[in-house]
Each structure stands twice: as C-alpha cells, then as structure tokens.
C-alpha atoms as a PDB file:
ATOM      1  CA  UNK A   1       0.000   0.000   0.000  1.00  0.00           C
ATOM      2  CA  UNK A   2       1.506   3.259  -0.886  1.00  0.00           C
ATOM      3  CA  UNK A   3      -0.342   5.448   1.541  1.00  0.00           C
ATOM      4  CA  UNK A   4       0.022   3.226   4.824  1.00  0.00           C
ATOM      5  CA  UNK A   5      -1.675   6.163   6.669  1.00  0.00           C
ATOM      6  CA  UNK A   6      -5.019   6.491   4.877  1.00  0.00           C
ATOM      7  CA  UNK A   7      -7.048   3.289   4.696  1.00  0.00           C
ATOM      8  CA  UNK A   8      -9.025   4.628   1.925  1.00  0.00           C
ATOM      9  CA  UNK A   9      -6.097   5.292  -0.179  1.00  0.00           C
ATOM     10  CA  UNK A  10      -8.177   5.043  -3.528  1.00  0.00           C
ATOM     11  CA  UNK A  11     -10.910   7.292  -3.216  1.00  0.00           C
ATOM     12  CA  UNK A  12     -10.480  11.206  -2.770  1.00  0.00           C
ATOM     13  CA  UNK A  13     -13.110  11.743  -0.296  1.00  0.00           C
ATOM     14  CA  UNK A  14     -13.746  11.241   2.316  1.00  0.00           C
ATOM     15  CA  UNK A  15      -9.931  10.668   4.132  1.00  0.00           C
ATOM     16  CA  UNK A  16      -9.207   8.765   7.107  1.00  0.00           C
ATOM     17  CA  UNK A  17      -9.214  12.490   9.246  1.00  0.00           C
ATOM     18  CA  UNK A  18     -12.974  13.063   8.328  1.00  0.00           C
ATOM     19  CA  UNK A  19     -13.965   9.327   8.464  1.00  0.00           C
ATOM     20  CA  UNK A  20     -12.689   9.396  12.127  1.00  0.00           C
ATOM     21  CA  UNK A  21     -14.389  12.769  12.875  1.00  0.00           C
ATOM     22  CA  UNK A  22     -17.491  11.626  11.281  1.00  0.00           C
ATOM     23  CA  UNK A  23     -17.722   8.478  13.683  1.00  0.00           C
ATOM     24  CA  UNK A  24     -16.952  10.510  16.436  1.00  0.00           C
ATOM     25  CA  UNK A  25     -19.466  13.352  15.928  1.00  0.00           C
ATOM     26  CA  UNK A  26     -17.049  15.863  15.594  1.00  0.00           C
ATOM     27  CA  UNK A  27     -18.422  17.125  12.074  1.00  0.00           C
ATOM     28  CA  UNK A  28     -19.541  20.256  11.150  1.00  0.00           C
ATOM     29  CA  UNK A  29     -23.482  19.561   9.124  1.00  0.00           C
ATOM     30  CA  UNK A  30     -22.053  20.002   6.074  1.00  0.00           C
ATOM     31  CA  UNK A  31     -19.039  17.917   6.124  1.00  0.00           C
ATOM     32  CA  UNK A  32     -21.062  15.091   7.797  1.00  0.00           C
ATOM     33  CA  UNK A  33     -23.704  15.509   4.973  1.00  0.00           C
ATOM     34  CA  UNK A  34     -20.831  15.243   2.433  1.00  0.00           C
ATOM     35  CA  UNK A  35     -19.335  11.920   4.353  1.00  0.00           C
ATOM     36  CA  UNK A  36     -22.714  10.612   4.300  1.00  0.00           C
ATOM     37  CA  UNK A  37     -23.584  11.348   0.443  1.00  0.00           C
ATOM     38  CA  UNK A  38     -20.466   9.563  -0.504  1.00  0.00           C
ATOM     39  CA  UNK A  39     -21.295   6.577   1.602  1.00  0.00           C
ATOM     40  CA  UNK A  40     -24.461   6.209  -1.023  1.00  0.00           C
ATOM     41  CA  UNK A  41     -22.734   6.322  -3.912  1.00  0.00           C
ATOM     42  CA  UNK A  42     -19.772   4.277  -2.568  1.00  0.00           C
ATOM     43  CA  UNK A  43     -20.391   0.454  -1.240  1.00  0.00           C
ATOM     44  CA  UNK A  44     -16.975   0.497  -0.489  1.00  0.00           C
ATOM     45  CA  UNK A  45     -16.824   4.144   1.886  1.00  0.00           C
ATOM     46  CA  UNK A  46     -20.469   2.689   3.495  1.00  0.00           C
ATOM     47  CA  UNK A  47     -18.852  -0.766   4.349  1.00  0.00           C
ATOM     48  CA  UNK A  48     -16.113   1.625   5.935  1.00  0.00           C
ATOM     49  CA  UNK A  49     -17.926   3.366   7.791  1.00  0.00           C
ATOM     50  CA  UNK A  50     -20.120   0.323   8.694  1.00  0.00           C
ATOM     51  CA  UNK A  51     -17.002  -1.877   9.573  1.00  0.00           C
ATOM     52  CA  UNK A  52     -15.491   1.342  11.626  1.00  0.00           C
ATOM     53  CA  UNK A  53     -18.754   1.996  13.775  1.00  0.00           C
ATOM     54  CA  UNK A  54     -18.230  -1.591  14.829  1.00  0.00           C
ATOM     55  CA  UNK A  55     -15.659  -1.013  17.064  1.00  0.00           C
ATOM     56  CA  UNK A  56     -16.410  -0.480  20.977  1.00  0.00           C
ATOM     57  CA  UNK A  57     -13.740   2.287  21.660  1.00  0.00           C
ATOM     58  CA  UNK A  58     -14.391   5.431  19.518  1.00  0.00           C
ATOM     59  CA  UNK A  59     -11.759   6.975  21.048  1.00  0.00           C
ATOM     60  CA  UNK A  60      -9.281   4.747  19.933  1.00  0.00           C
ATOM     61  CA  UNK A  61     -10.422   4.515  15.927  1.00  0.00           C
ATOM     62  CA  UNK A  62      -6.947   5.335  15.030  1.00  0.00           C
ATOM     63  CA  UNK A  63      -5.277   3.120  16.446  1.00  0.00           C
ATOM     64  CA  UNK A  64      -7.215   0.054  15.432  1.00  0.00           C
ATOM     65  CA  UNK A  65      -6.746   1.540  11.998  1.00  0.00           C
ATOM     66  CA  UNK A  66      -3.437   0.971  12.171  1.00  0.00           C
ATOM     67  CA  UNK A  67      -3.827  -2.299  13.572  1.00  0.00           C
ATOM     68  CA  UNK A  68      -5.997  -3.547  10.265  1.00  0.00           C
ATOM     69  CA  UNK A  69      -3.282  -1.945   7.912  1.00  0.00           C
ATOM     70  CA  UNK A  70      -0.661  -4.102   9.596  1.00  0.00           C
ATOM     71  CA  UNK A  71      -2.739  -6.978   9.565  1.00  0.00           C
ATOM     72  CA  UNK A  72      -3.472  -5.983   5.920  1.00  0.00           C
ATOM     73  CA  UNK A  73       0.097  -5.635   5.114  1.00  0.00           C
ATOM     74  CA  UNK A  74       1.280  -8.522   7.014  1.00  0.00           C
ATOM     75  CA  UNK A  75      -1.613 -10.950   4.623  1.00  0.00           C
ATOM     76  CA  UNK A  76      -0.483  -9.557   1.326  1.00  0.00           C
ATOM     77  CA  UNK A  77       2.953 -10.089   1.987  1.00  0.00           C
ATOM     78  CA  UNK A  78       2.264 -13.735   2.879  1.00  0.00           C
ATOM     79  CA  UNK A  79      -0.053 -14.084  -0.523  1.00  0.00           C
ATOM     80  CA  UNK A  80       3.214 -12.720  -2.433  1.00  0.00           C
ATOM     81  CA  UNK A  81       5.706 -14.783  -0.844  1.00  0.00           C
ATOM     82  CA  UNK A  82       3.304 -18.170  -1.306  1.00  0.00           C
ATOM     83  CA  UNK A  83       3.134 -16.671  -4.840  1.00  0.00           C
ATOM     84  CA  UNK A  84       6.699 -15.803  -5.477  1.00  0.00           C
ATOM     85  CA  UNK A  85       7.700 -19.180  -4.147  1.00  0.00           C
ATOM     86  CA  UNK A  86       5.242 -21.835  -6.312  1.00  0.00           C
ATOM     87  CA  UNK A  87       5.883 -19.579  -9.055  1.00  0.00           C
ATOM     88  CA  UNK A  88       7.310 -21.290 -12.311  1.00  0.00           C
ATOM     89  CA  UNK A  89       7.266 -19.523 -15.582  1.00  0.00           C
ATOM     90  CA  UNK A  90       5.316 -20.892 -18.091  1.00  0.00           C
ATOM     91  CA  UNK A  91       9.071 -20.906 -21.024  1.00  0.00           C
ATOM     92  CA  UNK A  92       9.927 -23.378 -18.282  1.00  0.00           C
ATOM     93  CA  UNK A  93       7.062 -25.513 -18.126  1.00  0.00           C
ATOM     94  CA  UNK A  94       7.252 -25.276 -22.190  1.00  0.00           C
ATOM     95  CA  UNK A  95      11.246 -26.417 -22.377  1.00  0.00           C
ATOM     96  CA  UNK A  96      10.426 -29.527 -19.964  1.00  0.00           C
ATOM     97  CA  UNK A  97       7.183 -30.317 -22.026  1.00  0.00           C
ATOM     98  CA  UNK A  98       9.218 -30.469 -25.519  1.00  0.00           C
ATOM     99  CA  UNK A  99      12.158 -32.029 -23.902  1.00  0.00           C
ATOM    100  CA  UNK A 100      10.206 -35.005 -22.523  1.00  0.00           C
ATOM    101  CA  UNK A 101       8.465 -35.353 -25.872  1.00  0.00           C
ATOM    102  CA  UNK A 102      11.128 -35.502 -28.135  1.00  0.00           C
ATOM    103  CA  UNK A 103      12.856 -38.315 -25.337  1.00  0.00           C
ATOM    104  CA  UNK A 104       9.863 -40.040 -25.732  1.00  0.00           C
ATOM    105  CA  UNK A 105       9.448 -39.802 -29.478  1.00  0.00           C
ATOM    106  CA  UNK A 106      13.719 -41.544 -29.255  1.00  0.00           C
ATOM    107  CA  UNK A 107      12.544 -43.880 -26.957  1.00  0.00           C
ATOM    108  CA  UNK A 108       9.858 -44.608 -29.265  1.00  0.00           C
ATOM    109  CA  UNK A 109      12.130 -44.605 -32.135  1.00  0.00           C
ATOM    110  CA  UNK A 110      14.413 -47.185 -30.467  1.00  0.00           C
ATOM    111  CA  UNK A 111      12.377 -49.642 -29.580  1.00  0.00           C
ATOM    112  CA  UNK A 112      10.731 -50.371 -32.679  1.00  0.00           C
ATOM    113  CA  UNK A 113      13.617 -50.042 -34.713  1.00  0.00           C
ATOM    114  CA  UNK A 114      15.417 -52.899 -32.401  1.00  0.00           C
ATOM    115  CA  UNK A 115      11.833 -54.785 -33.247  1.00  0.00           C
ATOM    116  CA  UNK A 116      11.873 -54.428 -36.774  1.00  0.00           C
ATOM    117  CA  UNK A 117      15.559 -55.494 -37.150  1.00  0.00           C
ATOM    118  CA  UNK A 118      14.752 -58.606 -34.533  1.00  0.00           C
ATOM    119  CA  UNK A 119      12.214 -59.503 -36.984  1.00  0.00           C
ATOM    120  CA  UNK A 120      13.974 -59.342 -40.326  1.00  0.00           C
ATOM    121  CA  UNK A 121      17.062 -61.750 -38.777  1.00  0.00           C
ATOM    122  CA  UNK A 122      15.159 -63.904 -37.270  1.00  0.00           C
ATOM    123  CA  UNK A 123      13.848 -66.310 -38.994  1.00  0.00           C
ATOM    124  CA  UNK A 124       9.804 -67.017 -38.199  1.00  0.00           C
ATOM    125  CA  UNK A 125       8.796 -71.098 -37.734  1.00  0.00           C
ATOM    126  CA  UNK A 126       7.368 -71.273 -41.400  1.00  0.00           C
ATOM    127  CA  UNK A 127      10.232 -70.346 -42.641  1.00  0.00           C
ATOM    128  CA  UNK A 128      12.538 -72.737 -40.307  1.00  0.00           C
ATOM    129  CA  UNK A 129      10.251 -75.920 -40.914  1.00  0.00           C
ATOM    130  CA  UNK A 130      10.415 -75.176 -44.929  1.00  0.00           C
ATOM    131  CA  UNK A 131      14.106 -75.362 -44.513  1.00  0.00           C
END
C-alpha cells in the first residue's frame, strides 16, 4: 500500500481524518452531509464506515486503523511470498514439455527399430520348418 496512513487510499473523499471525525461526531453539518452522500454512492466508503462503527472504543479509531493496515500488510505479503515461491514460468514448463516429448518420441524410435531389425534376422517357424 503506498499510503500506509489512509485506509481509503483510492478514493479522494472522504480521508481517514474526516472518516474518524465523522464516527466521532465531531463534524460540522455540512461535512457530515458530504461523508454521508459519498457513503451512497460508494459500497466500499459505506462498508467503511459500517465496519469502523463496529468497534467499541471510539476513542481509539486510530489506532485500530493501524492495527488492520498491519494486519493488511502482514496478509499480502504472505499471498506474495506463497506466490513468489510456487511460481514457475510458463518458457519453463514449455522447455520440460518439448524435452520429454522428443525423449519419448527416441525412446519410441528405439524400440521399434530394435523390433523391426529382430524380426527381419530372425527367422519365423514357417520359414525354419520349410528349410
């Protein structure tokens, strides 16, 4: 996250400063009518709020802000190292496809050349009991 400060990093408005005032009452009419006008057009500011207005200690919003960001952080950086680490790149996967092709396609090869040439020398039983 760039912003590490401001868990609504994407949107404009509202910021984490009004968002905090705004759950503790500390808004002036219009700014809480402007908070509250972007929670209907945003799911994502209402859920916010919502998830924000959960918590038992008003007082201490910031705080357990910062607690979800490193939480947040600490999650994303386990889904990129579990990603980083099973990560093969598909040229790989190609090379070790073709290569065990064409070593099949040889092995192939091989064994029914040997079984053609077995079959030309040796003689079959028709042949040995005209003989």
């Amino acid at each position: 996250m760039e912003n590490k400060r401001n868990i609504l990093f994407n949107y404009k408005e509202p910021d984490e400063d009004l968002l905090i005032r705004y759950l503790q009452g500390n808004l002036l009419d219009e700014e809480r009518f402007q908070v509250e006008a972007t929670m209907l057009d945003s799911g994502f500011v209402n859920d916010a709020v919502e998830g924000l207005n959960l918590l038992q200690n008003k007082k201490n919003i910031e705080q357990s802000i910062q607690a979800l960001n490193r939480e947040l952080e600490k999650h994303i950086e386990t889904k990129r190292r579990k990603k980083r680490k099973n990560k093969i790149l598909p040229l790989e996967w190609i090379i070790i496809y073709v290569v065990i092709v064409i070593c099949l396609c040889l092995i192939g090869y091989a064994i029914i050349h040997i079984h053609s040439k077995k079959s030309m020398t040796t003689p079959t039983q028709t042949e040995k009991s005209i003989n």
